[in-house]
N, C-alpha and C. Protein backbone atom coordinates (compact mmCIF):
# COMPACT_ATOMS: atom_id res chain seq x y z
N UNK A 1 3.76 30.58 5.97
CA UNK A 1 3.98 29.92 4.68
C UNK A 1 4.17 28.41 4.85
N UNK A 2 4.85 28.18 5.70
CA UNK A 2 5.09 26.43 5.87
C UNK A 2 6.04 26.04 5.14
N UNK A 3 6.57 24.99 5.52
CA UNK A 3 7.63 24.21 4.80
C UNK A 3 7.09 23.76 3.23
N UNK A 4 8.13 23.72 2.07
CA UNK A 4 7.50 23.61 0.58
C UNK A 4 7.96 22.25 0.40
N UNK A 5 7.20 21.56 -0.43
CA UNK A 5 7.27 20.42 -1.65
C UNK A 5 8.17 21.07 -2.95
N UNK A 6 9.05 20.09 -3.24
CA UNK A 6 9.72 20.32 -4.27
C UNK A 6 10.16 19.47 -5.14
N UNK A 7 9.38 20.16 -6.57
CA UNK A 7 9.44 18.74 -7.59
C UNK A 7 11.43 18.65 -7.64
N UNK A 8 12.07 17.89 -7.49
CA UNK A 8 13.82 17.63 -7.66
C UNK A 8 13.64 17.49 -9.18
N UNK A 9 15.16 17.18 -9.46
CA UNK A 9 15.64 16.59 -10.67
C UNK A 9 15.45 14.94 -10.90
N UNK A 10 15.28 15.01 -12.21
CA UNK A 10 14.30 13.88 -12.58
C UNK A 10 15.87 13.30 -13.58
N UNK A 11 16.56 12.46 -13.56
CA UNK A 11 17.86 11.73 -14.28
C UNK A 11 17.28 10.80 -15.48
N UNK A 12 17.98 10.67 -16.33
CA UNK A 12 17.77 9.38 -16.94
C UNK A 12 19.18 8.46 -17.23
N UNK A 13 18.78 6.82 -17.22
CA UNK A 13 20.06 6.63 -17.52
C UNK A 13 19.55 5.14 -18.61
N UNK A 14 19.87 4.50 -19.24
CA UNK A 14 19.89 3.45 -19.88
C UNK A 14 21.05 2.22 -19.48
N UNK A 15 20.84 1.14 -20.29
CA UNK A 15 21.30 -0.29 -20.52
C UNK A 15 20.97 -0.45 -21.71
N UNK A 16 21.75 -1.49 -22.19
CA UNK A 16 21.82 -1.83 -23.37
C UNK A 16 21.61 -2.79 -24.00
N UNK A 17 20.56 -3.09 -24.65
CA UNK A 17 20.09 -4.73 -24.82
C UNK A 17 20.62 -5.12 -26.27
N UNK A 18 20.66 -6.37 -26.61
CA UNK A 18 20.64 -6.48 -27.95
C UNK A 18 20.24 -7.81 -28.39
N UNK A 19 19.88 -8.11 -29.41
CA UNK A 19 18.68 -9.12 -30.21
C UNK A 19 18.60 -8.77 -31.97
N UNK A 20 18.01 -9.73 -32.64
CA UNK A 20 17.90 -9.73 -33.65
C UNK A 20 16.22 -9.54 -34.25
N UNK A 21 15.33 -10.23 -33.02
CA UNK A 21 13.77 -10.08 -32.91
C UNK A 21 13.27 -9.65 -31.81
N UNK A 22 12.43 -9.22 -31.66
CA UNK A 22 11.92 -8.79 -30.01
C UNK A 22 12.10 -9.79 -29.22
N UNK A 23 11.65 -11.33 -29.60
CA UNK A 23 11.78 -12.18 -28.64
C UNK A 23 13.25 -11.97 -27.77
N UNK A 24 14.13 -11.99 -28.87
CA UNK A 24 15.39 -12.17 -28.43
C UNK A 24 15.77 -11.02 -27.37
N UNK A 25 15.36 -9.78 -27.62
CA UNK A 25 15.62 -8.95 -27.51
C UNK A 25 15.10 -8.76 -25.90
N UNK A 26 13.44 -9.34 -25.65
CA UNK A 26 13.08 -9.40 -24.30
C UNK A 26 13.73 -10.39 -23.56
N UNK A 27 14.06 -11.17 -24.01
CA UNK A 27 15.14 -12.19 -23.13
C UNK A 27 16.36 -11.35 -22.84
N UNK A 28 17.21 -10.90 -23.30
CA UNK A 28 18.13 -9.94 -22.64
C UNK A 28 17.77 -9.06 -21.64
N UNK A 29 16.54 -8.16 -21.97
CA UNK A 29 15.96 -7.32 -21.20
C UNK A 29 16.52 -8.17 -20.04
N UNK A 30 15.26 -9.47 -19.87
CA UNK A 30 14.92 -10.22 -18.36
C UNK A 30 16.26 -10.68 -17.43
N UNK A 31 17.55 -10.58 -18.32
CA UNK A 31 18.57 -10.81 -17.64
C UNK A 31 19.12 -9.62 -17.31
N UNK A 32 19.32 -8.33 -17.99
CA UNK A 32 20.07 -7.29 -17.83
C UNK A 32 18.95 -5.93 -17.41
N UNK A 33 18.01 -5.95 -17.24
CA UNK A 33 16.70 -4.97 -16.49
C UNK A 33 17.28 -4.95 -15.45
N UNK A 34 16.92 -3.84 -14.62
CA UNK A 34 16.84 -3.33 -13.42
C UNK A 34 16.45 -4.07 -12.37
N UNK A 35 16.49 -4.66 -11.43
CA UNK A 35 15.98 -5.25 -10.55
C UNK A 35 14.89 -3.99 -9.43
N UNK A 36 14.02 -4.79 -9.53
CA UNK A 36 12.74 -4.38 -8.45
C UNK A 36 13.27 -3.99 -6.75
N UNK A 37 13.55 -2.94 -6.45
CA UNK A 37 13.88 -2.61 -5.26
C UNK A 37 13.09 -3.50 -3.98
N UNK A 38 11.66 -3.65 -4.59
CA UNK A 38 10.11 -4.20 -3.58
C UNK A 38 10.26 -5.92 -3.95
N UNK A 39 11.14 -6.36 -5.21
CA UNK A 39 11.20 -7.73 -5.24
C UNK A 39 12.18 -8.87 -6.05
N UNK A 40 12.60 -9.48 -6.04
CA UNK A 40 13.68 -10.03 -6.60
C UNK A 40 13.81 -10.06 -8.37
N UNK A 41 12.40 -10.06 -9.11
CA UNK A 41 12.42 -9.68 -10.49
C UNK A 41 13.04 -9.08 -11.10
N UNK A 42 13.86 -8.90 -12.20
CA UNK A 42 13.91 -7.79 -13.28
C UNK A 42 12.88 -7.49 -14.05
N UNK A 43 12.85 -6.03 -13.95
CA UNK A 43 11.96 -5.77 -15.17
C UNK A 43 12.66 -4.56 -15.97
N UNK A 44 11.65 -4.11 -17.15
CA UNK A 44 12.55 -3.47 -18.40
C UNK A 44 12.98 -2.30 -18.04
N UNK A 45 12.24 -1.31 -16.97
CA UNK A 45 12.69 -0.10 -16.32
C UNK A 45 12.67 0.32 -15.05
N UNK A 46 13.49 1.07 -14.43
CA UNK A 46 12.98 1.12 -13.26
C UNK A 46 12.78 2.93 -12.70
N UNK A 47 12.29 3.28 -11.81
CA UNK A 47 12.39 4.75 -11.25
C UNK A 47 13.09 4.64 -10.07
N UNK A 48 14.29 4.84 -9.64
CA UNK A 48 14.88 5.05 -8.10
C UNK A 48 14.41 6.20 -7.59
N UNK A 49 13.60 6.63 -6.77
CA UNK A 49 13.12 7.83 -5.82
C UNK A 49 13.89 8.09 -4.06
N UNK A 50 14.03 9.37 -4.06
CA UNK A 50 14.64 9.94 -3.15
C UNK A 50 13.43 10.75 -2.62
N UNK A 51 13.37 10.98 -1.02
CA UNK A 51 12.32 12.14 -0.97
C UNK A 51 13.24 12.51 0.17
N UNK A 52 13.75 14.18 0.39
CA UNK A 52 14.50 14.51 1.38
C UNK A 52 13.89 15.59 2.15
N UNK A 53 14.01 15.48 3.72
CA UNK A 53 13.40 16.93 4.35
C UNK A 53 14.74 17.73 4.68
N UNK A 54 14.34 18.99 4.34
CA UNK A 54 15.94 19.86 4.91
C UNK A 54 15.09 21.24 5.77
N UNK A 55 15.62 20.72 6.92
CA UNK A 55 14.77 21.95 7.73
C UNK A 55 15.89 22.59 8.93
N UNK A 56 16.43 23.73 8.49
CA UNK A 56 17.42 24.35 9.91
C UNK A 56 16.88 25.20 10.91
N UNK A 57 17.19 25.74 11.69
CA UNK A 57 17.07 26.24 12.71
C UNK A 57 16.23 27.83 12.68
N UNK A 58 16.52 28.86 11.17
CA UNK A 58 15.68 29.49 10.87
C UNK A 58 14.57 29.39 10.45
N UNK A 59 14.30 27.77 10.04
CA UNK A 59 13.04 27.59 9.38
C UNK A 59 12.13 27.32 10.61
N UNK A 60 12.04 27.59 11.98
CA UNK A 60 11.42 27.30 12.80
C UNK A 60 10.71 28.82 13.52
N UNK A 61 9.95 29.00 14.02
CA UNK A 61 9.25 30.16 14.32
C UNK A 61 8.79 29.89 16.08
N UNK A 62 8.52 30.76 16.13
CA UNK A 62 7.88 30.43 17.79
C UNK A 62 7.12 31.67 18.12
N UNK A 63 5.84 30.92 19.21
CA UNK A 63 4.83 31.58 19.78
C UNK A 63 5.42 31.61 21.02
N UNK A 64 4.76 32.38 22.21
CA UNK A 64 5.62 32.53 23.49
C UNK A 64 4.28 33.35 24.29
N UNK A 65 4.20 32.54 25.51
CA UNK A 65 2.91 33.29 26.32
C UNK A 65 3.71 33.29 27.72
N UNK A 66 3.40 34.15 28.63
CA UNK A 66 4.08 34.21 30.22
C UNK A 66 3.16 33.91 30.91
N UNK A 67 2.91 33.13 31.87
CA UNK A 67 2.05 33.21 33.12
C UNK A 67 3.05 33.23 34.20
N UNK A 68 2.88 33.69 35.50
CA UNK A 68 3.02 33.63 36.35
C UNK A 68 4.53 33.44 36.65
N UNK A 69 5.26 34.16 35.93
CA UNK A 69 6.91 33.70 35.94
C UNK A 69 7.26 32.91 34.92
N UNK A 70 6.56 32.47 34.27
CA UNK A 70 7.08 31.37 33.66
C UNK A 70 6.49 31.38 32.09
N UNK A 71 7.27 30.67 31.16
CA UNK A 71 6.73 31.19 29.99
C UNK A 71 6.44 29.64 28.97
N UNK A 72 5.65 29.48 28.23
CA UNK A 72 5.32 28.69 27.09
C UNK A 72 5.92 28.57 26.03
N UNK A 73 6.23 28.12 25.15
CA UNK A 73 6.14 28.38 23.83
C UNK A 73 5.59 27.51 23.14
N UNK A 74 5.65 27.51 21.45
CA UNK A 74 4.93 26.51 20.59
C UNK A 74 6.20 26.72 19.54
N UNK A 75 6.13 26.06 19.19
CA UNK A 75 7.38 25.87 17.95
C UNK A 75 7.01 24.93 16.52
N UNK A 76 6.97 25.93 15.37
CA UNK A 76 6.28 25.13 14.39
C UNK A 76 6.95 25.86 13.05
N UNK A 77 7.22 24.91 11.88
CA UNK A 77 7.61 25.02 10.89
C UNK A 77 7.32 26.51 10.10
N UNK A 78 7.97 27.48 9.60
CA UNK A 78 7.58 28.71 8.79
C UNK A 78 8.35 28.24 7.44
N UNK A 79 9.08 27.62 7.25
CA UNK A 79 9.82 27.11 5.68
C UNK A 79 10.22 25.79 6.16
N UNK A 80 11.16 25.78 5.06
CA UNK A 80 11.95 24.46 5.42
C UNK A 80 11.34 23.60 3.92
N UNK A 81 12.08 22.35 3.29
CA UNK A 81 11.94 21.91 2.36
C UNK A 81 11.61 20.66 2.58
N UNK A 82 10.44 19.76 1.28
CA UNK A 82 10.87 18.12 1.07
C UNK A 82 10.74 18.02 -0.31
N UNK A 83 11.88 17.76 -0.61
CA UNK A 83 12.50 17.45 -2.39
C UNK A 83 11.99 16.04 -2.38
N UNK A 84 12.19 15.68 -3.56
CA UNK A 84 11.70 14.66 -4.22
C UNK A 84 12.63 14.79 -5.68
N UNK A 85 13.23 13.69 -5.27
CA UNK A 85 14.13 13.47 -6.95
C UNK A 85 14.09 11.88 -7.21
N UNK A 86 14.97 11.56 -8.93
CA UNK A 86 14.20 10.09 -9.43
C UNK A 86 15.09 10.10 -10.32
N UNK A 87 15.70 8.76 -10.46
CA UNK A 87 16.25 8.53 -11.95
C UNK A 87 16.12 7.53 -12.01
N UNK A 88 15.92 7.36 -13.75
CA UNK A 88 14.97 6.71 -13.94
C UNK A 88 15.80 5.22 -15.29
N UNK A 89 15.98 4.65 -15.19
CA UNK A 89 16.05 3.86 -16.24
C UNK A 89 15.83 3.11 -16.85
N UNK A 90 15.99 3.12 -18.10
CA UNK A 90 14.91 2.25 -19.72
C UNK A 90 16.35 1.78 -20.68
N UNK A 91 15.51 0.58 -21.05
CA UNK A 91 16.54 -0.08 -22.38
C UNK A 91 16.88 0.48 -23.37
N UNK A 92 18.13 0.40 -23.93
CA UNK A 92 18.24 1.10 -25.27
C UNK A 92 18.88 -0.18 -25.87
N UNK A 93 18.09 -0.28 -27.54
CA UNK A 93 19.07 -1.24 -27.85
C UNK A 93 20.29 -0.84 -28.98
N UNK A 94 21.04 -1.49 -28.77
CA UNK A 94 22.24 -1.52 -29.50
C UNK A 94 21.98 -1.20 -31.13
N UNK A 95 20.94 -1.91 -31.74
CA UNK A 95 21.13 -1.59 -33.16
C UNK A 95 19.96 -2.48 -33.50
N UNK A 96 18.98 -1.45 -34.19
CA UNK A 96 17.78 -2.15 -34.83
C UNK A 96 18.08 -2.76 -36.30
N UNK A 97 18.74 -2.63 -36.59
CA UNK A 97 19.55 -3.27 -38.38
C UNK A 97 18.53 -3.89 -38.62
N UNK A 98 18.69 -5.48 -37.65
CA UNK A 98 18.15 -6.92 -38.10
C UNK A 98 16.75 -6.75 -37.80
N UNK A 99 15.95 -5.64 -37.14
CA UNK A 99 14.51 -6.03 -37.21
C UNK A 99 13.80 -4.90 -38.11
N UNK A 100 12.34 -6.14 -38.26
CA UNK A 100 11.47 -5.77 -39.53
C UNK A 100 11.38 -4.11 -39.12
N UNK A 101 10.55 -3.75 -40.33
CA UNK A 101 9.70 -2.50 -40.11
C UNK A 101 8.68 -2.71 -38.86
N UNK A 102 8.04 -3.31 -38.52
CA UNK A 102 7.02 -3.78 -37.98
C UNK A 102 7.44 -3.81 -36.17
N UNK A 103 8.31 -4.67 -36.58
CA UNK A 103 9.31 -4.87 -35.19
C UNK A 103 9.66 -3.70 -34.61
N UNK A 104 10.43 -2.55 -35.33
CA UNK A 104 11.12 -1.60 -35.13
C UNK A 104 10.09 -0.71 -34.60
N UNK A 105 8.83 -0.41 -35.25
CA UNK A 105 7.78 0.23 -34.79
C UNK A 105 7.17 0.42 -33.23
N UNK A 106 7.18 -1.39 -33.54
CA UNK A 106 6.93 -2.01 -31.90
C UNK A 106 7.66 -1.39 -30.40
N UNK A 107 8.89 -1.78 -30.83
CA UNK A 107 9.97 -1.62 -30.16
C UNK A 107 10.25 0.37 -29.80
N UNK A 108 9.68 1.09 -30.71
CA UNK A 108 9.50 2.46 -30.57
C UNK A 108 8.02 2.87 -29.69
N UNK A 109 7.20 1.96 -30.02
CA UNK A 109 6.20 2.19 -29.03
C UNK A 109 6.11 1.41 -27.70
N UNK A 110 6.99 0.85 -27.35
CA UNK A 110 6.93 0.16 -26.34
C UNK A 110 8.21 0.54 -25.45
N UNK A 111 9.31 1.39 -25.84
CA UNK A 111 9.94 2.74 -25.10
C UNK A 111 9.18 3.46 -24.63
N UNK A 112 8.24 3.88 -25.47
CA UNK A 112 7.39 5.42 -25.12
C UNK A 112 6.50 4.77 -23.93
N UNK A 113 6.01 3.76 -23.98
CA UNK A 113 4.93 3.31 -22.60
C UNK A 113 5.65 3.08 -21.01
N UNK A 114 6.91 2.14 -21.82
CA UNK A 114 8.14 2.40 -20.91
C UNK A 114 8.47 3.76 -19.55
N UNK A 115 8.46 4.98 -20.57
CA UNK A 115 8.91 6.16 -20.30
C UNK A 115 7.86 6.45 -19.59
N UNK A 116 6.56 6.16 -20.07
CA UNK A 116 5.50 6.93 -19.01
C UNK A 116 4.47 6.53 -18.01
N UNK A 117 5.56 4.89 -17.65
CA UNK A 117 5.07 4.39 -16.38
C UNK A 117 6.58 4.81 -15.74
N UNK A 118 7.49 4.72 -15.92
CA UNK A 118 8.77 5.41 -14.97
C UNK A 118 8.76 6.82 -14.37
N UNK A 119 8.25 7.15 -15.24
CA UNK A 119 7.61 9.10 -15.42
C UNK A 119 6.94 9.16 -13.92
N UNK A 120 5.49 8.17 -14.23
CA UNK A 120 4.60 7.94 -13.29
C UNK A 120 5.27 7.73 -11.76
N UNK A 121 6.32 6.97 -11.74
CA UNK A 121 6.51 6.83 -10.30
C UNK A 121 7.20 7.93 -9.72
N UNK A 122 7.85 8.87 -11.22
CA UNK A 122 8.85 9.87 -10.32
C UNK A 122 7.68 11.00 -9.95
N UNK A 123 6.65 11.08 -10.59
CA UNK A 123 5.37 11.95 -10.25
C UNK A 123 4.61 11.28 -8.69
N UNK A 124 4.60 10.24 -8.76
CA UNK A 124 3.92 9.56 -7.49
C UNK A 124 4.74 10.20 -6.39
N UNK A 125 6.23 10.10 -6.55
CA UNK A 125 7.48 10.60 -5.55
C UNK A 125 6.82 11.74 -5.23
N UNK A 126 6.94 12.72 -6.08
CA UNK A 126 6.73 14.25 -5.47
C UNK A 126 5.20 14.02 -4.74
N UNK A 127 4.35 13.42 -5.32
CA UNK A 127 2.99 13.77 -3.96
C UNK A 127 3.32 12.93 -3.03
N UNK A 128 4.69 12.06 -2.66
CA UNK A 128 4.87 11.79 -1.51
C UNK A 128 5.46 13.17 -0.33
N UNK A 129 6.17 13.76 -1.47
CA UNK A 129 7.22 14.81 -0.68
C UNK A 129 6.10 15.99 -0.37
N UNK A 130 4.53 16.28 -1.24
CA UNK A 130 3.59 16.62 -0.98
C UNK A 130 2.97 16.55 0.35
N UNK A 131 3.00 14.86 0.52
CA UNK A 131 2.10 14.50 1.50
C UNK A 131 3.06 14.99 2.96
N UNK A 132 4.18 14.99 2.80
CA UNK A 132 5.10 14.63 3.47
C UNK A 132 5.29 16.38 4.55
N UNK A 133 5.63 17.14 3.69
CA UNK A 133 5.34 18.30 3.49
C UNK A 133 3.94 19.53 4.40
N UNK A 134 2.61 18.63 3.79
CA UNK A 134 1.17 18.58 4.87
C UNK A 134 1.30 18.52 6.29
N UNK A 135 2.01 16.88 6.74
CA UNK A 135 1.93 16.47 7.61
C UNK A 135 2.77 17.12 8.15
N UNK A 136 4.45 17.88 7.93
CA UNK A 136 5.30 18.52 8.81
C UNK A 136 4.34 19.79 8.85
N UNK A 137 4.11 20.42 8.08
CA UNK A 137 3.11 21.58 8.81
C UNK A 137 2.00 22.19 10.00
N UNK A 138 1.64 20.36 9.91
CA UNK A 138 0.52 20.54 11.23
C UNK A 138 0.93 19.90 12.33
N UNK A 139 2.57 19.99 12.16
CA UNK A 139 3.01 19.60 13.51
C UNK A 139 3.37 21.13 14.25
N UNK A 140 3.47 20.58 16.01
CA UNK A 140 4.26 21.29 16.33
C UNK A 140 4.74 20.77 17.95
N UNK A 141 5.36 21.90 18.27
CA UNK A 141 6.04 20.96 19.59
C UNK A 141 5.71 22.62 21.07
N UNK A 142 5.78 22.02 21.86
CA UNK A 142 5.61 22.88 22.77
C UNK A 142 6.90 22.55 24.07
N UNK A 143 7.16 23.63 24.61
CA UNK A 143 8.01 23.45 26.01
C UNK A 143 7.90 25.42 26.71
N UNK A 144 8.70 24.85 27.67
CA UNK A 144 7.95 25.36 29.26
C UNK A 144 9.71 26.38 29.59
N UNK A 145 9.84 27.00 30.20
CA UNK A 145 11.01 27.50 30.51
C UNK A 145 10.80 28.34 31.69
N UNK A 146 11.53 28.59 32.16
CA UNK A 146 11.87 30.26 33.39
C UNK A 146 12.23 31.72 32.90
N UNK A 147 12.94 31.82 31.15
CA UNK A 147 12.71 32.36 30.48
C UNK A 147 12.27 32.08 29.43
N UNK A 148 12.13 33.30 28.20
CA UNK A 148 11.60 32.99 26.72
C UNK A 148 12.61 32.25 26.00
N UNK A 149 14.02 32.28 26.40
CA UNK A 149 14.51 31.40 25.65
C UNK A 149 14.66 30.17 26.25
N UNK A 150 14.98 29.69 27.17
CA UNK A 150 14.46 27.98 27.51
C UNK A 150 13.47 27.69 27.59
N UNK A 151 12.31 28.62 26.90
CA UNK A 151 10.97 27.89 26.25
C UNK A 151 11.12 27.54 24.96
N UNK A 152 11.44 28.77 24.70
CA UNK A 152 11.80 28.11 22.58
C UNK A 152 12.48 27.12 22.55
N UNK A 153 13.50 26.62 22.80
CA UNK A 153 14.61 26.02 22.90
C UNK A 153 13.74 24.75 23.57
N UNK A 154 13.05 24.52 24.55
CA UNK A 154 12.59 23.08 24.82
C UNK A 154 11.47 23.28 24.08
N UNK A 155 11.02 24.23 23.31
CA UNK A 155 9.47 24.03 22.50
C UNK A 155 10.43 23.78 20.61
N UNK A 156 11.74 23.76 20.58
CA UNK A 156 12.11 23.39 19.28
C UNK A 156 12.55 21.89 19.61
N UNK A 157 13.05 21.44 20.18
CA UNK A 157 14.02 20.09 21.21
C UNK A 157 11.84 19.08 20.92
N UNK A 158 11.44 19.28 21.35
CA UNK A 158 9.83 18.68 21.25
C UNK A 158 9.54 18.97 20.05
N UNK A 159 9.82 19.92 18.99
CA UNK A 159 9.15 19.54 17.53
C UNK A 159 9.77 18.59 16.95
N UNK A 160 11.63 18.80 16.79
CA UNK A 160 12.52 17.70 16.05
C UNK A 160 12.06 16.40 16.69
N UNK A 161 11.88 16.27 18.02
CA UNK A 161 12.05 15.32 18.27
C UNK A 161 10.43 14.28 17.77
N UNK A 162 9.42 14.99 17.54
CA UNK A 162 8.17 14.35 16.35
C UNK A 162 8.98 14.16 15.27
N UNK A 163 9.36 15.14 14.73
CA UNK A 163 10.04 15.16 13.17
C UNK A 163 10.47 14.03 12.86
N UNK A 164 11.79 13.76 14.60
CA UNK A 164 12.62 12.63 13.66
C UNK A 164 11.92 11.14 14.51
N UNK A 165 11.05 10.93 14.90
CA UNK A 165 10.36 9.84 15.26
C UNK A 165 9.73 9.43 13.92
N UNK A 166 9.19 10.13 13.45
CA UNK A 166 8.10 10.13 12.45
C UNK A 166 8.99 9.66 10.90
N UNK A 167 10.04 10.55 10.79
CA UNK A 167 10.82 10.43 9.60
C UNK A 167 11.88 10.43 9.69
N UNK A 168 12.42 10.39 11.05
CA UNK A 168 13.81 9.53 10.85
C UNK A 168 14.40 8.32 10.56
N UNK A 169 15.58 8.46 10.62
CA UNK A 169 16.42 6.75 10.31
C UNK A 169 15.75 6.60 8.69
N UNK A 170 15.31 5.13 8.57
CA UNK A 170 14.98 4.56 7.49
C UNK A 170 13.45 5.23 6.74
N UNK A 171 13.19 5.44 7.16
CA UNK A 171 11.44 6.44 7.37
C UNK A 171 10.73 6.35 6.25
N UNK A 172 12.06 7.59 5.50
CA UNK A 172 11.83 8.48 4.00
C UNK A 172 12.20 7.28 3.00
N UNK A 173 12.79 6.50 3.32
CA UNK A 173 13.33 5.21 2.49
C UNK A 173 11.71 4.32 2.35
N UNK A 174 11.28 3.74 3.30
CA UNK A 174 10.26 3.17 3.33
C UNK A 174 8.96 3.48 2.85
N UNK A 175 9.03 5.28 3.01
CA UNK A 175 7.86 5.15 2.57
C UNK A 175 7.89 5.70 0.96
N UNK A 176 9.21 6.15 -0.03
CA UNK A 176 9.24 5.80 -0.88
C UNK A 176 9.27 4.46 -1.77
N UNK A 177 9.52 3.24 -1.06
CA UNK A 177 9.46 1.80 -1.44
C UNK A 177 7.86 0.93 -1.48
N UNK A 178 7.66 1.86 -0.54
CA UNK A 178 6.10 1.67 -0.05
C UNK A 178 5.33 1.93 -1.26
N UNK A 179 5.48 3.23 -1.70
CA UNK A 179 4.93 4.06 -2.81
C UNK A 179 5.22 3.89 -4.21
N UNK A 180 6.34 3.26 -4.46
CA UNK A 180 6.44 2.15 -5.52
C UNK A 180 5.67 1.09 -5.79
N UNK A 181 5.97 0.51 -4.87
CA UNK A 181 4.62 -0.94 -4.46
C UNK A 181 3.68 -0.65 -4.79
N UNK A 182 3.06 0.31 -4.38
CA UNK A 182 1.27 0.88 -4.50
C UNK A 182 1.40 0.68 -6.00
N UNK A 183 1.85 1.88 -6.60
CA UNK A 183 2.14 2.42 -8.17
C UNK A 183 2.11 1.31 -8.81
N UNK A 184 2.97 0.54 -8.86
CA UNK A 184 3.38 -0.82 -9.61
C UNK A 184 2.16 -1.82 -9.65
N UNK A 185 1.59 -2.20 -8.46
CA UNK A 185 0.64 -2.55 -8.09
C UNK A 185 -0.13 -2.21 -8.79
N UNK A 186 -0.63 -1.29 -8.86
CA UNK A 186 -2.35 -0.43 -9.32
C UNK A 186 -2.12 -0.56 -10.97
N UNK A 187 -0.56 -0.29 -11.57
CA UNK A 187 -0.72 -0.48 -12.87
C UNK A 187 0.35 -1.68 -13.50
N UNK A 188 -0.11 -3.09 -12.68
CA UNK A 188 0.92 -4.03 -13.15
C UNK A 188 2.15 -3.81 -13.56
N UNK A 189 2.72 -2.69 -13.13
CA UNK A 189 4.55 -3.12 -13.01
C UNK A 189 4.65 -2.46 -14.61
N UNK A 190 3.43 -1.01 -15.22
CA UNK A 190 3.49 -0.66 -16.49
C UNK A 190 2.58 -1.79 -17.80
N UNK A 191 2.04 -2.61 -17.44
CA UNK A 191 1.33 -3.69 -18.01
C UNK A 191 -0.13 -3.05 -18.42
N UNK A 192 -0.71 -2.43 -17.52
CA UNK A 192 -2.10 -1.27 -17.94
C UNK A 192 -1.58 -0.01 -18.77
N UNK A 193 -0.60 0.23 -18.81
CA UNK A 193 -0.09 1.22 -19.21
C UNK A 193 0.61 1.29 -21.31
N UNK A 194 0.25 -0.01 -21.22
CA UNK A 194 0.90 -0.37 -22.66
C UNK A 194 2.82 -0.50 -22.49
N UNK A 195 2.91 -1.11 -21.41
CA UNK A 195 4.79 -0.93 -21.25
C UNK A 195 5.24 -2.01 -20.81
N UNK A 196 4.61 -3.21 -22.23
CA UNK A 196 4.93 -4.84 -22.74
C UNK A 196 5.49 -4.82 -24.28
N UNK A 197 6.28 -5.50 -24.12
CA UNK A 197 6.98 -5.90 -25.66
C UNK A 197 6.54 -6.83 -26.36
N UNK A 198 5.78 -6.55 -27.46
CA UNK A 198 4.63 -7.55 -28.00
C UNK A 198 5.85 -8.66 -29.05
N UNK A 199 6.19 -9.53 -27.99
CA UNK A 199 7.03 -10.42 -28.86
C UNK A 199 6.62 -11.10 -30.32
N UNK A 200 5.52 -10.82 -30.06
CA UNK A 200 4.68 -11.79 -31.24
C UNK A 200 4.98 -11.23 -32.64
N UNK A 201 5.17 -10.12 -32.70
CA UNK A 201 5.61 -9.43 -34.11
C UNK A 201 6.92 -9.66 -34.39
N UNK A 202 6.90 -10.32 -35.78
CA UNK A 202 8.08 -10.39 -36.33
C UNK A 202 8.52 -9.25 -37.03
C-alpha cells in the first residue's frame, strides 16, 4: 500500500480593516495584511502551509535473503503518513454602513477571489504532501547482518537515514515556501485570479 497523502485541516482566520471607500479601505489592508512569508510585502491574504511526514517503526516492512551465512535485507515504507494542513487568512471589514451599493458589491466580490486564490495554495500544499508521499515510496534502504535481525535493523538505520537527509531539519519548511513562490508567481500574488480591490468604484 505505501505511505498515504493526506488532505489536513484547512483553518480560517481574519483581520479587520476599516474605511469609508475602498480606497480607504485598501490602504488599511496594505498596513494591516498578512505579510508574505517569500517577501517583505503585505498583501490582503495569506495561506500558512504545513506538510508533515509521520512514519513509525510498524510502518516499515522488510525483505530478507540468506547467502552463505549471512543475510540481506531491504527495508521500505508499507504505510506511514504526509498531511498537509493551511490556514488561511482574509480581511473582514468592520462595517460597510458608509459604502455605496456599488462599493459594497465590489468589496463582496473581491472576498470571494480572495478566498479562491488562498484556497489555491492550501490545494497546491496537499500535491506537495502528494509529491512528497511518491517520492518516500520509491525509496528504500538496504543492510547486511549475521542474522535476520541485524539485517532489518541496519536495512531500517539506511532507509531513515535517506528519509531524513532528504526531509529533514528545515526540508518540509522549504519546500512548502518554495511552493508558495511558484503559486503566487504563476498567478500574481491572486491578480489573474480576480483577487484586486477595484478602488476606482465609488
Amino acid at each position: 500500500m505505501g505511505i498515504s497523502a493526506i488532505r489536513g485541516a484547512v483553518s480560517d482566520k481574519s483581520y479587520t480593516v476599516v474605511g469609508t471607500t475602498l480606497e480607504e479601505i485598501d490602504k488599511d489592508i496594505e498596513k494591516k495584511g498578512p505579510p508574505d512569508p517569500n517577501e517583505s510585502k503585505r498583501y490582503s491574504g495569506s495561506c500558512r502551509g504545513k506538510v508533515e511526514v509521520a512514519i513509525k517503526e510498524s510502518d516499515i516492512e522488510h525483505e530478507v535473503k540468506s547467502a552463505g551465512g549471512s543475510f540481506t535485507a531491504t527495508a521500505t515504507l508499507k504505510s506511514g503518513s504526509v498531511t498537509s494542513t493551511a490556514v488561511i487568512t482574509v480581511p473582514k471589514l468592520a462595517s460597510d454602513k458608509d459604502l455605496s451599493d456599488a462599493a459594497k458589491k465590489e468589496w463582496r466580490r473581491f472576498l470571494v477571489f480572495v478566498g479562491v486564490h488562498e484556497r489555491g495554495h492550501a490545494d497546491s500544499y496537499y500535491q506537495v504532501a502528494c509529491d512528497v508521499g511518491k517520492d518516500l515510496n520509491s525509496m528504500s534502504g538496504t543492510g547486511t547482518g549475521k542474522s535476520e535481525k541485524d539485517a532489518k535493523i541496519a536495512a531500517t538505520k539506511a532507509l531513515y537515514a535517506q528519509i531524513v537527509k532528504k526531509y529533514g531539519g528545515a526540508a518540509m519548511d522549504d519546500l512548502v515556501k518554495a511552493d508558495a513562490k511558484a503559486y503566487d508567481s504563476k498567478t500574481k500574488h491572486g491578480e489573474s485570479q480576480g483577487a484586486v480591490l477595484k478602488t476606482s468604484i465609488k
